[in-house]
PDB file of N, CA and C in Angstrom:
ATOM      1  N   UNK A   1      20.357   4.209   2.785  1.00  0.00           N
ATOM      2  CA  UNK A   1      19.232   3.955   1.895  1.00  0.00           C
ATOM      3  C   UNK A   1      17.954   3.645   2.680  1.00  0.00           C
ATOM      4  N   UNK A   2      16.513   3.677   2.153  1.00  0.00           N
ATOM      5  CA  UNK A   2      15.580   3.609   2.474  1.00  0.00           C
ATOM      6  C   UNK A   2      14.936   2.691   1.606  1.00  0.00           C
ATOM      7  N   UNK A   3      14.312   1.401   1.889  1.00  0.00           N
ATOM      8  CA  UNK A   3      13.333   0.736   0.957  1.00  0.00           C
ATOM      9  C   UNK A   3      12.139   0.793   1.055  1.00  0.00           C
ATOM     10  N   UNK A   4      11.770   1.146   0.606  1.00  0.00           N
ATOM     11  CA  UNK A   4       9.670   1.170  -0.017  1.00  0.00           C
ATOM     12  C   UNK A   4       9.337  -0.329  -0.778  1.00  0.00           C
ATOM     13  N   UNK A   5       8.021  -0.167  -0.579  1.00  0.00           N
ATOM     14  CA  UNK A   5       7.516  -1.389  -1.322  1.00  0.00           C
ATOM     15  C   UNK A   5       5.940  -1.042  -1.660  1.00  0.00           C
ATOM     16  N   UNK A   6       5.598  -1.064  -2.473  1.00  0.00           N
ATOM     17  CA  UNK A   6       4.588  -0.913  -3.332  1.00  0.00           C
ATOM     18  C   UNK A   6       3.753  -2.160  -3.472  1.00  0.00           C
ATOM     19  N   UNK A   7       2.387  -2.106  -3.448  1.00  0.00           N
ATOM     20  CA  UNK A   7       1.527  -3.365  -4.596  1.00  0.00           C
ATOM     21  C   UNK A   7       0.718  -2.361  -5.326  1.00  0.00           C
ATOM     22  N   UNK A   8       0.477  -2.761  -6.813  1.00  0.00           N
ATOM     23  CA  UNK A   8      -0.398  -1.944  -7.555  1.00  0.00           C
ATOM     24  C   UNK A   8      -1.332  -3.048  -7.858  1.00  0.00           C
ATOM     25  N   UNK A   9      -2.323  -2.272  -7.681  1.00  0.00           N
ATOM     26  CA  UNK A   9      -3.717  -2.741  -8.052  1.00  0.00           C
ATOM     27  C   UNK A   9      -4.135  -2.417  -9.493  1.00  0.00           C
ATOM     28  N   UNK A  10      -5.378  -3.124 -10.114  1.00  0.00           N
ATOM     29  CA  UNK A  10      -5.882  -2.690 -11.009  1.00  0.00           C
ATOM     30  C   UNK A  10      -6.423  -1.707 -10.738  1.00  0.00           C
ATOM     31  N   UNK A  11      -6.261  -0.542 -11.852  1.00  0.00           N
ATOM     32  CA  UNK A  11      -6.922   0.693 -11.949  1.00  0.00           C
ATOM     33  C   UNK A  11      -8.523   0.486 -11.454  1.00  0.00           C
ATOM     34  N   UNK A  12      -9.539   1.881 -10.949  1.00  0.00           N
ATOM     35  CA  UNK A  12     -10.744   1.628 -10.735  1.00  0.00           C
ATOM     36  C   UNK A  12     -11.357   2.778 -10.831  1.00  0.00           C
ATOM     37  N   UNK A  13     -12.123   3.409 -11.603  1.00  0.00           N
ATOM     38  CA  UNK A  13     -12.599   4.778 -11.962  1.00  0.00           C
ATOM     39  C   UNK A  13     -12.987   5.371 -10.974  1.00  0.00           C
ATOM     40  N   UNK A  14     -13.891   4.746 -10.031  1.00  0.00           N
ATOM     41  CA  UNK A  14     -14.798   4.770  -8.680  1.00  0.00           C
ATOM     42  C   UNK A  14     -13.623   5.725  -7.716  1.00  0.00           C
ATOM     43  N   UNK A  15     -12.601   4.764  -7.632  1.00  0.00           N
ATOM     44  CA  UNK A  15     -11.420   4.963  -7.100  1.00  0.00           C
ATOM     45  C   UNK A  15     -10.741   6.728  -6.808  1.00  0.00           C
ATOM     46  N   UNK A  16     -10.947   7.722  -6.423  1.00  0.00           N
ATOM     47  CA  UNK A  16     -10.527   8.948  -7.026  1.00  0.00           C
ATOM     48  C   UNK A  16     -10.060   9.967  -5.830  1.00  0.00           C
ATOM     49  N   UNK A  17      -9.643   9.089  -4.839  1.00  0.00           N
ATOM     50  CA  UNK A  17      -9.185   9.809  -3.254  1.00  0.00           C
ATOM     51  C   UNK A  17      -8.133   9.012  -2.490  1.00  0.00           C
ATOM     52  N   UNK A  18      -7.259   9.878  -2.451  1.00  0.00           N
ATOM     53  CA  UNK A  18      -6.256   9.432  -1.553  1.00  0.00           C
ATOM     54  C   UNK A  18      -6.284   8.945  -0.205  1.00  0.00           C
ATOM     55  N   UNK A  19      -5.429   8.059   0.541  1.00  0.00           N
ATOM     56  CA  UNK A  19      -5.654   7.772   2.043  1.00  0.00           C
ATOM     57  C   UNK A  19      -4.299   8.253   2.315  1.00  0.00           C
ATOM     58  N   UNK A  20      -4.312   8.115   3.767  1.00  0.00           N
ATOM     59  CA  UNK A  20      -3.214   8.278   4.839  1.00  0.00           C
ATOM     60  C   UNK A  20      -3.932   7.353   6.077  1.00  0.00           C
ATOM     61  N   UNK A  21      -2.891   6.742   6.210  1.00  0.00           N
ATOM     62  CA  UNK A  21      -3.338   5.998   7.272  1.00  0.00           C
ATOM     63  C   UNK A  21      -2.118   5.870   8.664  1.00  0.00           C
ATOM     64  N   UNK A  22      -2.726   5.065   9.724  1.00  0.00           N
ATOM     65  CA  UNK A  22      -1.641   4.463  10.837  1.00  0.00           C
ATOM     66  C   UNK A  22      -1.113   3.707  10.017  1.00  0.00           C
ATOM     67  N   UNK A  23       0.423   3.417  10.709  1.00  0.00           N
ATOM     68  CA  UNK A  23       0.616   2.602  10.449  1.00  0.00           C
ATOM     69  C   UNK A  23       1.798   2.159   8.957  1.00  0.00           C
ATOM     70  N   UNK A  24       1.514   3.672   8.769  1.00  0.00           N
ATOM     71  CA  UNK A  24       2.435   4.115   7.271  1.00  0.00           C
ATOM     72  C   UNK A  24       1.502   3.278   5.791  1.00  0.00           C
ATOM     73  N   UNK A  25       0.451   2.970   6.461  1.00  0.00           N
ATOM     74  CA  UNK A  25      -0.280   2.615   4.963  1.00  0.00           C
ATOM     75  C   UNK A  25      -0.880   3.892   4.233  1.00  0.00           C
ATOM     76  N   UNK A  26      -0.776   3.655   3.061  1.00  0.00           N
ATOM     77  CA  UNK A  26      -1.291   4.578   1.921  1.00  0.00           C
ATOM     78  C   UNK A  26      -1.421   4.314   0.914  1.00  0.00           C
ATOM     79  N   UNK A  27      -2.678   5.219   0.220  1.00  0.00           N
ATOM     80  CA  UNK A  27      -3.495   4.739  -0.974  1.00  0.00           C
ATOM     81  C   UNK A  27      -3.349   6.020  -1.859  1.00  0.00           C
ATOM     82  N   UNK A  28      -2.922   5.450  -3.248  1.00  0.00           N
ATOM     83  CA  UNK A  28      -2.790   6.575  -4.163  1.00  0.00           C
ATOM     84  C   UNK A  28      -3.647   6.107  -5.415  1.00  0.00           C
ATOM     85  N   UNK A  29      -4.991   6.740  -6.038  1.00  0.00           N
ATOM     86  CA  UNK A  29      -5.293   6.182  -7.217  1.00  0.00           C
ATOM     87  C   UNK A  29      -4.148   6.598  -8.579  1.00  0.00           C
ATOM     88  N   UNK A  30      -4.262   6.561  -9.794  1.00  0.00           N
ATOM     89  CA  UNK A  30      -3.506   6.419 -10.328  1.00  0.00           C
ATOM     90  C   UNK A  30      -4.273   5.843 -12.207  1.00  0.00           C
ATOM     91  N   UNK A  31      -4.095   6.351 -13.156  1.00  0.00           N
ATOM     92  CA  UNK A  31      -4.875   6.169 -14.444  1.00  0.00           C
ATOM     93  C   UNK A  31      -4.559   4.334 -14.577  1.00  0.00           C
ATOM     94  N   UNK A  32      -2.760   4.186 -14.163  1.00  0.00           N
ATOM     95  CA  UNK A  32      -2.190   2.724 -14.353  1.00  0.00           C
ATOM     96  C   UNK A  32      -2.344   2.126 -13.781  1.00  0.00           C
ATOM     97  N   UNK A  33      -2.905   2.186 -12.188  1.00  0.00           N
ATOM     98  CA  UNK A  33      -3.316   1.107 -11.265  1.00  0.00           C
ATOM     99  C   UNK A  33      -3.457   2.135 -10.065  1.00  0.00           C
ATOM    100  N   UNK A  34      -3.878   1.261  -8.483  1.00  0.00           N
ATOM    101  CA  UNK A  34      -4.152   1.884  -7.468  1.00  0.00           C
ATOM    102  C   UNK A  34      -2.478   1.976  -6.346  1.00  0.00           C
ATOM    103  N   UNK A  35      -1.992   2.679  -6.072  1.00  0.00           N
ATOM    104  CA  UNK A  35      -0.648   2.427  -5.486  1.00  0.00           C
ATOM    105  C   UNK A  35      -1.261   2.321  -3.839  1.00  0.00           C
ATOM    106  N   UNK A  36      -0.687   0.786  -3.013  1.00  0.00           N
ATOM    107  CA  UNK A  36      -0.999   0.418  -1.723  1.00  0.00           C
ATOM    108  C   UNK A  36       0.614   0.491  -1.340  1.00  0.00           C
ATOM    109  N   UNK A  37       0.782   1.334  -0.022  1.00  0.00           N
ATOM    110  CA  UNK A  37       2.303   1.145   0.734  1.00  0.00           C
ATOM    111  C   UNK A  37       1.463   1.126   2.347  1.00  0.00           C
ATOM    112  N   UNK A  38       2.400   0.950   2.745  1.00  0.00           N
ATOM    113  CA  UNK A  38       3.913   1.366   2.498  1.00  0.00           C
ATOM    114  C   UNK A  38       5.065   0.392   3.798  1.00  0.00           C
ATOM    115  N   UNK A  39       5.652   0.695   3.058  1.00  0.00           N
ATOM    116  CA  UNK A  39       7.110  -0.035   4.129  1.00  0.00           C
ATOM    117  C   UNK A  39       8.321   1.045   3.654  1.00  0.00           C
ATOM    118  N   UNK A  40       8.711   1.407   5.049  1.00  0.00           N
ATOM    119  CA  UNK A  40      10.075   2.254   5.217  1.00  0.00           C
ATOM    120  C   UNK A  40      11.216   1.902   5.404  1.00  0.00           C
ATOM    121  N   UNK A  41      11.973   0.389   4.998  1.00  0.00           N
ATOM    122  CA  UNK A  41      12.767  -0.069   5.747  1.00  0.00           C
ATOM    123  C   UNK A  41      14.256   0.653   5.861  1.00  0.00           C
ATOM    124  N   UNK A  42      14.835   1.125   6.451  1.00  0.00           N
ATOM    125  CA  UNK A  42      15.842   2.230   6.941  1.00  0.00           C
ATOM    126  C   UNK A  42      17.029   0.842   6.649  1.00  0.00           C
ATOM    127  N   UNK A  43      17.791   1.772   5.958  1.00  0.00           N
ATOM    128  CA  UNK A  43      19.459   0.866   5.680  1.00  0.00           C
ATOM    129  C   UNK A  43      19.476  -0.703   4.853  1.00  0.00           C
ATOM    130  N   UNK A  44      17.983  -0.381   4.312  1.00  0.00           N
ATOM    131  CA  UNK A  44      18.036  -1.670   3.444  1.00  0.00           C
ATOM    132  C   UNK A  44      18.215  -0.950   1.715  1.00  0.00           C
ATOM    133  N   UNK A  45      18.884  -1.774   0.911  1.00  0.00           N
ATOM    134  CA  UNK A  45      18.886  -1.194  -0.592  1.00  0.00           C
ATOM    135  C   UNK A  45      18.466  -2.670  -1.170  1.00  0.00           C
ATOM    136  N   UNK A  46      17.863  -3.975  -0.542  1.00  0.00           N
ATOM    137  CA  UNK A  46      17.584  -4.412  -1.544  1.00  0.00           C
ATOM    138  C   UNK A  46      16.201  -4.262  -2.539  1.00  0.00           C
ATOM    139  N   UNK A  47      16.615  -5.032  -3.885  1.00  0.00           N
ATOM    140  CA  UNK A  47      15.351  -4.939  -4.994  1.00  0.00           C
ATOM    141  C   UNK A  47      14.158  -5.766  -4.932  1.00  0.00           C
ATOM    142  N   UNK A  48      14.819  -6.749  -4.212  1.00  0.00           N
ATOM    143  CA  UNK A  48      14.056  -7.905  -4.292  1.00  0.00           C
ATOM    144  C   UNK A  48      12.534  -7.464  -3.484  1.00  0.00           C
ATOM    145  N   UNK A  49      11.418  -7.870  -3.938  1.00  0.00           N
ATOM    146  CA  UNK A  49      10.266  -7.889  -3.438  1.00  0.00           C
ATOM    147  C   UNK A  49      10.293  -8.611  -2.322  1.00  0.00           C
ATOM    148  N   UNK A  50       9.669  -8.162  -0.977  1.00  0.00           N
ATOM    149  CA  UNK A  50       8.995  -8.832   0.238  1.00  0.00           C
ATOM    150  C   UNK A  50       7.917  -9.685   0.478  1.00  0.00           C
ATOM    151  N   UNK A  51       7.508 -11.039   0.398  1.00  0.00           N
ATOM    152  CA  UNK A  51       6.498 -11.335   0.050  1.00  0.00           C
ATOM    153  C   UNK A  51       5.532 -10.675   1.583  1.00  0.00           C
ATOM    154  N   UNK A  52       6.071 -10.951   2.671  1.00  0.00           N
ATOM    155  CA  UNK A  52       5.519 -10.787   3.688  1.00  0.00           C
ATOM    156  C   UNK A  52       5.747  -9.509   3.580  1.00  0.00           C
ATOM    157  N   UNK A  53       5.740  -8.579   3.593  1.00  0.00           N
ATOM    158  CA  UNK A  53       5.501  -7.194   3.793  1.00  0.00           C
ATOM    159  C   UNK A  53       4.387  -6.555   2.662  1.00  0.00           C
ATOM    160  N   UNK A  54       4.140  -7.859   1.393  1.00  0.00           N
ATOM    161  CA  UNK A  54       3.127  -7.774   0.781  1.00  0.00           C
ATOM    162  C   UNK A  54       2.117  -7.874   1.264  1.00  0.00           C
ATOM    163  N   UNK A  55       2.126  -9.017   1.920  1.00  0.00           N
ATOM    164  CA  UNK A  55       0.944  -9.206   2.807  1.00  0.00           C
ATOM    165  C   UNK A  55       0.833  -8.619   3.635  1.00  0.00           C
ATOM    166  N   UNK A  56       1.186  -7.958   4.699  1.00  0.00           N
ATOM    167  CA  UNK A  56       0.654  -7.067   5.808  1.00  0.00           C
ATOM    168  C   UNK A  56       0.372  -5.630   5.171  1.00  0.00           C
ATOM    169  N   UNK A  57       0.993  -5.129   3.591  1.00  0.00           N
ATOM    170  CA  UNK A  57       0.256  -4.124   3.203  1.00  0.00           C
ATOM    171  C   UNK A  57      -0.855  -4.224   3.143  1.00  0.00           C
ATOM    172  N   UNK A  58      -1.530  -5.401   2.106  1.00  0.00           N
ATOM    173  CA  UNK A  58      -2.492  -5.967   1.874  1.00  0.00           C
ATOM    174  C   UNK A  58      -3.560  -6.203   3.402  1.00  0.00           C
ATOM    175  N   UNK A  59      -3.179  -6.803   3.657  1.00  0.00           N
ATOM    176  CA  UNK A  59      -4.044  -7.171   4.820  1.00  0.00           C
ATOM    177  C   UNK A  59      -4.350  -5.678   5.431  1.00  0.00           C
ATOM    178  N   UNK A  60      -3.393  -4.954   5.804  1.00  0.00           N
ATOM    179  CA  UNK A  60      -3.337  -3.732   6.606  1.00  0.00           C
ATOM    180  C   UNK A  60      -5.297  -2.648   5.870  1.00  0.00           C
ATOM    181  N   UNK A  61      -5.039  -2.596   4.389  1.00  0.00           N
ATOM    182  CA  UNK A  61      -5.813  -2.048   3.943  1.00  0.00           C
ATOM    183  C   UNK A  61      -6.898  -2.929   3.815  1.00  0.00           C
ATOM    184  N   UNK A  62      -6.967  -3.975   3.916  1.00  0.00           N
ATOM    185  CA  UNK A  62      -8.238  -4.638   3.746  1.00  0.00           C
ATOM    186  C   UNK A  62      -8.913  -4.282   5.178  1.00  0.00           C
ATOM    187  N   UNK A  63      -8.407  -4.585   6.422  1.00  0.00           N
ATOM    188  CA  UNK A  63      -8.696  -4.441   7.431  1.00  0.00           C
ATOM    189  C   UNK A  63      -8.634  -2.869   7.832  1.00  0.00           C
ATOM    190  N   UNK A  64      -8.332  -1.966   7.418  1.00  0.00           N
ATOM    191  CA  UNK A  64      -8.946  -0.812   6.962  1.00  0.00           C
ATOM    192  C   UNK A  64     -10.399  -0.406   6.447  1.00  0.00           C
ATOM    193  N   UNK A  65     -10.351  -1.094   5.547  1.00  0.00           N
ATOM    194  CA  UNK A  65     -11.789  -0.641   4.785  1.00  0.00           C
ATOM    195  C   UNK A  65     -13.093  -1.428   5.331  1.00  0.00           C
ATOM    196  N   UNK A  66     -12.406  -2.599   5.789  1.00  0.00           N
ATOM    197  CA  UNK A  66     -13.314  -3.200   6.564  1.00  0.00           C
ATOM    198  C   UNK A  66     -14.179  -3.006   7.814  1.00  0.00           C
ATOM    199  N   UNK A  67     -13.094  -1.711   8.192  1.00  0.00           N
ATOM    200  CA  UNK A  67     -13.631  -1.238   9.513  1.00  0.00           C
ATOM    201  C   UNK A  67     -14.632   0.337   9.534  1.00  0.00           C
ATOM    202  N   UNK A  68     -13.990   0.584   8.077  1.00  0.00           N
ATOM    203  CA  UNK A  68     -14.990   1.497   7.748  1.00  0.00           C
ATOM    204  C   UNK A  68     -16.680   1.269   7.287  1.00  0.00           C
ATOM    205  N   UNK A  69     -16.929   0.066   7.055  1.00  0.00           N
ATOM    206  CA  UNK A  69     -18.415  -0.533   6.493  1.00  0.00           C
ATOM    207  C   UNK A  69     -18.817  -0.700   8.089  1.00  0.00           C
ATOM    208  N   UNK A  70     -18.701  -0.736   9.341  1.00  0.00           N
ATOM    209  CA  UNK A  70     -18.804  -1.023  10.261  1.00  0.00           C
ATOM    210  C   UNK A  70     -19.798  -0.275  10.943  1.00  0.00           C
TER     211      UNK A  70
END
């Protein structure tokens, strides 16, 4: 098995282009929210949410975009 982990954002009209990034981060807009990944974890099947792998998605793309205003 393979685990993914997702955070969805609130939807944002503005919003209307995909990313690819290092690092395995990626940005998908979406009508229901914005989809932020990613985590690949190889031979894991659990359900349970990561809090810390929340956060380094999070962080990962903030510090992304941040470097783009630069």
């Amino acid at each position: 098995p393979v685990r993914g982990q997702l955070l969805v954002l609130q939807p944002q009209a503005d919003v209307n282009y995909c990313l690819l990034a290092d690092r395995g981060l990626h940005m998908y807009p979406r009508s229901d929210g914005i989809l932020l990944g990613g985590t690949h974890d190889y031979g894991a099947s659990s359900l349970e949410p990561d809090r810390a792998a929340s956060a380094r998605i999070l962080a990962g793309h903030q510090a992304l975009f941040a470097g783009m205003r630069a």
